[in-house]
Protein backbone atom coordinates (compact mmCIF):
# COMPACT_ATOMS: atom_id res chain seq x y z
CA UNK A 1 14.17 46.61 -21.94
CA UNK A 2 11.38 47.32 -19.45
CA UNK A 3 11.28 44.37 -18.10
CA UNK A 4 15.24 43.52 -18.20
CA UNK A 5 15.10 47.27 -15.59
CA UNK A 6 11.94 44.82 -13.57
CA UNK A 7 14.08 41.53 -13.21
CA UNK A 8 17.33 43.69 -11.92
CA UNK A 9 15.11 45.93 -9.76
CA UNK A 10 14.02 42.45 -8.10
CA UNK A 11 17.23 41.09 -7.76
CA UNK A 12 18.90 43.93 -5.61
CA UNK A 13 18.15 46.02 -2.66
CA UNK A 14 19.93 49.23 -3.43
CA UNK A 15 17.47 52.32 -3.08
CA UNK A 16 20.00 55.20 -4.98
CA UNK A 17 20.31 52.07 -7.52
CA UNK A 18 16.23 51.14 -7.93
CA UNK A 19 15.80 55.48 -8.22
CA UNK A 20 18.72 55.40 -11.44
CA UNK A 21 16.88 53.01 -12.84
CA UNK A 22 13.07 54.16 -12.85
CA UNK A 23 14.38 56.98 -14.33
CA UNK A 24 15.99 55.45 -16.96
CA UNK A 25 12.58 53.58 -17.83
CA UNK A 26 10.79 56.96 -17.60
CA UNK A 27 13.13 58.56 -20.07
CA UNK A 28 12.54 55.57 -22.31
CA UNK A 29 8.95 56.12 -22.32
CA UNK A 30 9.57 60.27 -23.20
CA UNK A 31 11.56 59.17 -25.90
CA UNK A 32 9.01 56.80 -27.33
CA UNK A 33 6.07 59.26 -27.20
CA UNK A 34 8.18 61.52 -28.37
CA UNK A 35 8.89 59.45 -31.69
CA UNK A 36 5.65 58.28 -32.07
CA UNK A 37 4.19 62.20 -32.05
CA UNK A 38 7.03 62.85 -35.01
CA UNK A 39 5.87 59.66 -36.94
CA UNK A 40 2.11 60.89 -37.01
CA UNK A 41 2.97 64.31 -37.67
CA UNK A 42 4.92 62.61 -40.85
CA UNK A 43 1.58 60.20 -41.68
CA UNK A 44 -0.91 61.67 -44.02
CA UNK A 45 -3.97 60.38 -42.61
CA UNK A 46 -6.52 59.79 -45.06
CA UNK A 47 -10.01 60.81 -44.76
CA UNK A 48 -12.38 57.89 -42.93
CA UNK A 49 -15.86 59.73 -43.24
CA UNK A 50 -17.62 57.70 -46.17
CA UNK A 51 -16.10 54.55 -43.78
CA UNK A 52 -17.74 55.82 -40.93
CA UNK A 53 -20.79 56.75 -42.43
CA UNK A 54 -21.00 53.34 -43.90
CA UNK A 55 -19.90 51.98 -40.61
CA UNK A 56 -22.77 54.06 -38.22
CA UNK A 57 -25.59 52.34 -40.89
CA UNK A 58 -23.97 48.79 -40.33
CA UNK A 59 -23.96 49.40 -36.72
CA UNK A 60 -27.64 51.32 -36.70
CA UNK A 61 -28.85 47.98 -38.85
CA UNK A 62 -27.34 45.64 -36.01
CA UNK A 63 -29.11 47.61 -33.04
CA UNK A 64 -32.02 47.56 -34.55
CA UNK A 65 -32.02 43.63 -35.04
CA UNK A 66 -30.62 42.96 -31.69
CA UNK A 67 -33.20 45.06 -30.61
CA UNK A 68 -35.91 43.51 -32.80
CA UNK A 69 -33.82 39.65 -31.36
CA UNK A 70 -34.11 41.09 -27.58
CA UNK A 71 -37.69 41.64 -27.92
CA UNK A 72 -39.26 38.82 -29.56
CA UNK A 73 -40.85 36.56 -27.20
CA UNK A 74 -38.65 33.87 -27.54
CA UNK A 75 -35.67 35.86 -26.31
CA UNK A 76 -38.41 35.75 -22.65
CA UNK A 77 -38.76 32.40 -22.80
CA UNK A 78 -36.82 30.55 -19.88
CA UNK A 79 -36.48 26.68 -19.36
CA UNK A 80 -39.43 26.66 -16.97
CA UNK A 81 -41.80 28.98 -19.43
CA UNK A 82 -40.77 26.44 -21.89
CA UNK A 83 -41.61 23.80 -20.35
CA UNK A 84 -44.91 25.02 -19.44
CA UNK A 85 -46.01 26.23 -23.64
CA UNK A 86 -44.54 22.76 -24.15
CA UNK A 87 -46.65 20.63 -22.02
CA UNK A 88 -49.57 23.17 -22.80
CA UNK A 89 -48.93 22.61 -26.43
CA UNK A 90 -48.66 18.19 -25.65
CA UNK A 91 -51.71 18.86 -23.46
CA UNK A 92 -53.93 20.49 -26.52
CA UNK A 93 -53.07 18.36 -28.98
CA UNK A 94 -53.80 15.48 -26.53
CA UNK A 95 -57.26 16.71 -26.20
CA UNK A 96 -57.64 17.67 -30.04
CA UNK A 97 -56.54 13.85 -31.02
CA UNK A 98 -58.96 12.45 -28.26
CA UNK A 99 -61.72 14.47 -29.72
CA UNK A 100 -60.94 13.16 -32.98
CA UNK A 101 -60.65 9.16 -31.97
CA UNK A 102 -64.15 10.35 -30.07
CA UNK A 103 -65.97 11.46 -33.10
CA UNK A 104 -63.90 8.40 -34.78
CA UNK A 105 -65.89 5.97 -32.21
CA UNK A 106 -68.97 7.85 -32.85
CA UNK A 107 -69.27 7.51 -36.17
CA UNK A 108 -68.43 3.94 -36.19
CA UNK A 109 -70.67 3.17 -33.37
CA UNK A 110 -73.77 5.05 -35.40
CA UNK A 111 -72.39 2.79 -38.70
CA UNK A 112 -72.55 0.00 -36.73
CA UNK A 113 -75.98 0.61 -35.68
CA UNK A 114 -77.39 1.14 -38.86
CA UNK A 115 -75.86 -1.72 -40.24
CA UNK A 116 -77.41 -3.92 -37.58
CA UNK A 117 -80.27 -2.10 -38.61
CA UNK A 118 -80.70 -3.24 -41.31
CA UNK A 119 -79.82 -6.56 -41.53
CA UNK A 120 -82.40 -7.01 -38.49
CA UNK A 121 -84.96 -5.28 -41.09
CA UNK A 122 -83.50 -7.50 -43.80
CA UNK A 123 -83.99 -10.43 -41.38
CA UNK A 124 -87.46 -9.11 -40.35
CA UNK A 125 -88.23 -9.18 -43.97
CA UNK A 126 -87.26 -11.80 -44.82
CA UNK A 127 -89.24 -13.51 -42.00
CA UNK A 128 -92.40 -11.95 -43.36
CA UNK A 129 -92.23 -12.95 -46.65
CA UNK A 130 -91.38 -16.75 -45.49
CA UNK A 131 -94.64 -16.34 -43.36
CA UNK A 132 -96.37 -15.01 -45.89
CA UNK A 133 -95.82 -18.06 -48.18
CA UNK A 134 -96.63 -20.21 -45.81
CA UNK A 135 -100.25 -18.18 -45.03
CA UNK A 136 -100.29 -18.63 -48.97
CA UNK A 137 -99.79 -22.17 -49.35
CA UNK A 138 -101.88 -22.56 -46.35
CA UNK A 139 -104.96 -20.90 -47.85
CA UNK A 140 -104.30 -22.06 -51.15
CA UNK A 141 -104.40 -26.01 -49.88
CA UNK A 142 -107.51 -24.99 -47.34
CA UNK A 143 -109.41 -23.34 -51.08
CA UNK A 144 -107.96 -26.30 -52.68
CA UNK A 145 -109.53 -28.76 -49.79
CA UNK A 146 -112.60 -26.61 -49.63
CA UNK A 147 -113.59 -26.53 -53.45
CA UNK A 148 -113.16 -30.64 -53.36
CA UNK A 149 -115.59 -30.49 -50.60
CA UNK A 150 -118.31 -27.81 -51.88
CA UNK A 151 -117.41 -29.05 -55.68
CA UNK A 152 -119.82 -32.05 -55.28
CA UNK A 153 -122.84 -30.47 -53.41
CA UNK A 154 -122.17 -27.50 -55.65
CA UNK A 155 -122.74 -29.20 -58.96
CA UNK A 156 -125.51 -31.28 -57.51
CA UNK A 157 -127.25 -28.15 -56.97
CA UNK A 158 -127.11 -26.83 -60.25
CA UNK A 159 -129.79 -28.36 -62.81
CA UNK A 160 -129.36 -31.59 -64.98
CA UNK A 161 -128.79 -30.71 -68.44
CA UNK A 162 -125.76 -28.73 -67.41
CA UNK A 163 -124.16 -32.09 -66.73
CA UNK A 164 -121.80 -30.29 -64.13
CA UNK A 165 -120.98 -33.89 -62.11
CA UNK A 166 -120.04 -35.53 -65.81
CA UNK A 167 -117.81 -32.81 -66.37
CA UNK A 168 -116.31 -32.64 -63.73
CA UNK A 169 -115.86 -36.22 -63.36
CA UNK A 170 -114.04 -36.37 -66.64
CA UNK A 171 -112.06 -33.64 -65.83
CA UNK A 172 -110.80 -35.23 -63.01
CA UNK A 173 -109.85 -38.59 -64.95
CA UNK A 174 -108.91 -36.72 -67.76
CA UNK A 175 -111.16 -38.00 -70.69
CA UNK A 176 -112.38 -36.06 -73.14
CA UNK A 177 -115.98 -36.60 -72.57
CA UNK A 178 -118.62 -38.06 -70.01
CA UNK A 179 -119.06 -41.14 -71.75
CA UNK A 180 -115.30 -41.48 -71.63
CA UNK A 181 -115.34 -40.77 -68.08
CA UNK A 182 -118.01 -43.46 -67.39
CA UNK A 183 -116.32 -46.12 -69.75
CA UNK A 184 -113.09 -45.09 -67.28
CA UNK A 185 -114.46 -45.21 -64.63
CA UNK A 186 -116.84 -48.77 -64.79
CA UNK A 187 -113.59 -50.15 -66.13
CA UNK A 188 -111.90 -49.20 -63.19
CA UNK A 189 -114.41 -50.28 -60.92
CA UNK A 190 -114.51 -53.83 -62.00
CA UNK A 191 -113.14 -55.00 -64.84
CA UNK A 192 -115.29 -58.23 -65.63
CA UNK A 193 -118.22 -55.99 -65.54
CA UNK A 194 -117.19 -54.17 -68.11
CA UNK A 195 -116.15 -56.38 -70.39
CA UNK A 196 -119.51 -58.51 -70.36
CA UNK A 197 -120.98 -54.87 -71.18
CA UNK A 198 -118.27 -54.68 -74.11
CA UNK A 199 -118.83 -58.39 -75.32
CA UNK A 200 -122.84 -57.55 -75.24
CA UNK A 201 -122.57 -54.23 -76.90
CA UNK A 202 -120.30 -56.18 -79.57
CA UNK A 203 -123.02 -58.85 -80.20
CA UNK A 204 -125.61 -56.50 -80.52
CA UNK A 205 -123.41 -54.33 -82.72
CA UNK A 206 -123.04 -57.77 -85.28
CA UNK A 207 -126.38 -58.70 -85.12
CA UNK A 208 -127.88 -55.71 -85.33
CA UNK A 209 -130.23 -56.02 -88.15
CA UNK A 210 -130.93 -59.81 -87.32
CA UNK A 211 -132.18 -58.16 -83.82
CA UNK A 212 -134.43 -55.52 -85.42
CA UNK A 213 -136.10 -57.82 -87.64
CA UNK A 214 -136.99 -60.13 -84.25
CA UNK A 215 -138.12 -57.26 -82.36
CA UNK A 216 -140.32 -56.25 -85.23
CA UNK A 217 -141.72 -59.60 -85.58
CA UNK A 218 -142.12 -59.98 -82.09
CA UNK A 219 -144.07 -56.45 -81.59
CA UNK A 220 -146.73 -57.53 -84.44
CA UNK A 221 -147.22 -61.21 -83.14
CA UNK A 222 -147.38 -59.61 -79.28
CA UNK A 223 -144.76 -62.48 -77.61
CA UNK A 224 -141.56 -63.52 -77.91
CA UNK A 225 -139.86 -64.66 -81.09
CA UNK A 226 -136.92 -66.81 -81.53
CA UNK A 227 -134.06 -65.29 -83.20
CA UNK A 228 -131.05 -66.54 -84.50
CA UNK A 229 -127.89 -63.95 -84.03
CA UNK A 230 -124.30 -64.78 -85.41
CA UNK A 231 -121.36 -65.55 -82.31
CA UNK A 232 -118.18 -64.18 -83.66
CA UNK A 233 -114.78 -65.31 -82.14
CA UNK A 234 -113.25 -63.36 -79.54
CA UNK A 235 -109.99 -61.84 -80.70
């Protein structure tokens, strides 16, 4: 109704008429205070402590966590100190990750060195033990070369019963015995040689007792007798 009293108090020009009509909207507003002082006189109002009291903890609960929330430090923070912890916090770990792939290279550079270590020691060794066979197989061939040299003058030297050139001889041509060696060895040397020495030792051998009996007769008579020996076949 107010605001039918607003449009018509817009629409004319009349003072006496705009005066009836404020007072009509001031009466209007007695009368409702009026009837809304009755009505709460006729409310029982019931009693809100406990509410309250629960209500002044709630509230004393939320001061102290916006309080607690307006403090922290992050509640300080503004885009530009945030930025800065930010980069400050890229920057460390920058540095911390560096360090690390620098002790990373470090390590692997001191593996690598000891590896090359030793495989040069392996190499090294290995070197020395290749010339020390061959300073082995060298002295062994100069001792070798040395005892065929001093072997001869050596057993020369030593005296004649020992037999130290026969022996050695047939060790060298592998017979069993000096006699063996020499048979070996005048074979060797020239075969028809040997075997008019093997055909003469073979007549002899045949005719042995024919032989004795001649020289016997031929030592008591002082000059040569005439024998007659036996010719076997060759086989």
């Amino acid at each position: 109704m107010m605001d039918e009293y607003r449009d018509e108090a817009g629409a004319g020009d009349d003072p006496a008429l705009a005066f009836e009509r404020l007072r009509g909207e001031v009466a209007l507003l007695r009368r409702a205070v009026e009837g809304m002082t009755g009505a709460r006189e006729a409310i029982d109002i019931p009693d809100y402590e406990p509410t309250l009291e629960r209500t002044e903890k709630v509230l004393g609960l939320l001061v102290r966590q916006i309080d607690a929330v307006r403090n922290s430090p992050a509640m300080t923070l503004t885009p530009e100190n945030m930025e800065g912890r930010l980069n400050a916090s890229v920057a460390d770990a920058t540095r911390e990750l560096q360090h690390q792939v620098q002790s990373a290279k470090s390590t692997m550079a001191a593996a690598t060195h000891d590896l090359q270590d030793m495989v040069a020691s392996a190499r090294r060794k290995d070197e020395q033990n290749r010339l020390l066979s061959i300073a082995a197989a060298s002295g062994l061939v100069a001792g070798l070369a040395l005892c065929a040299l001093m072997a001869g003058p050596i057993a020369r030297l030593a005296p004649a019963h020992w037999l130290w050139p026969e022996r050695m001889a047939a060790r060298i041509v592998n017979e069993p015995t000096p006699w063996d060696a020499g048979a070996y060895l005048m074979a060797r040397a020239s075969p028809p040689s040997w075997e008019a020495i093997v055909a003469a030792a073979n007549l002899v051998k045949h005719n042995r007792e024919t032989i004795e009996t001649c020289r016997e007769a031929a030592a008591k008579a002082k000059k040569t007798a005439r024998c007659t020996i036996t010719v076997k076949p060759a086989e």
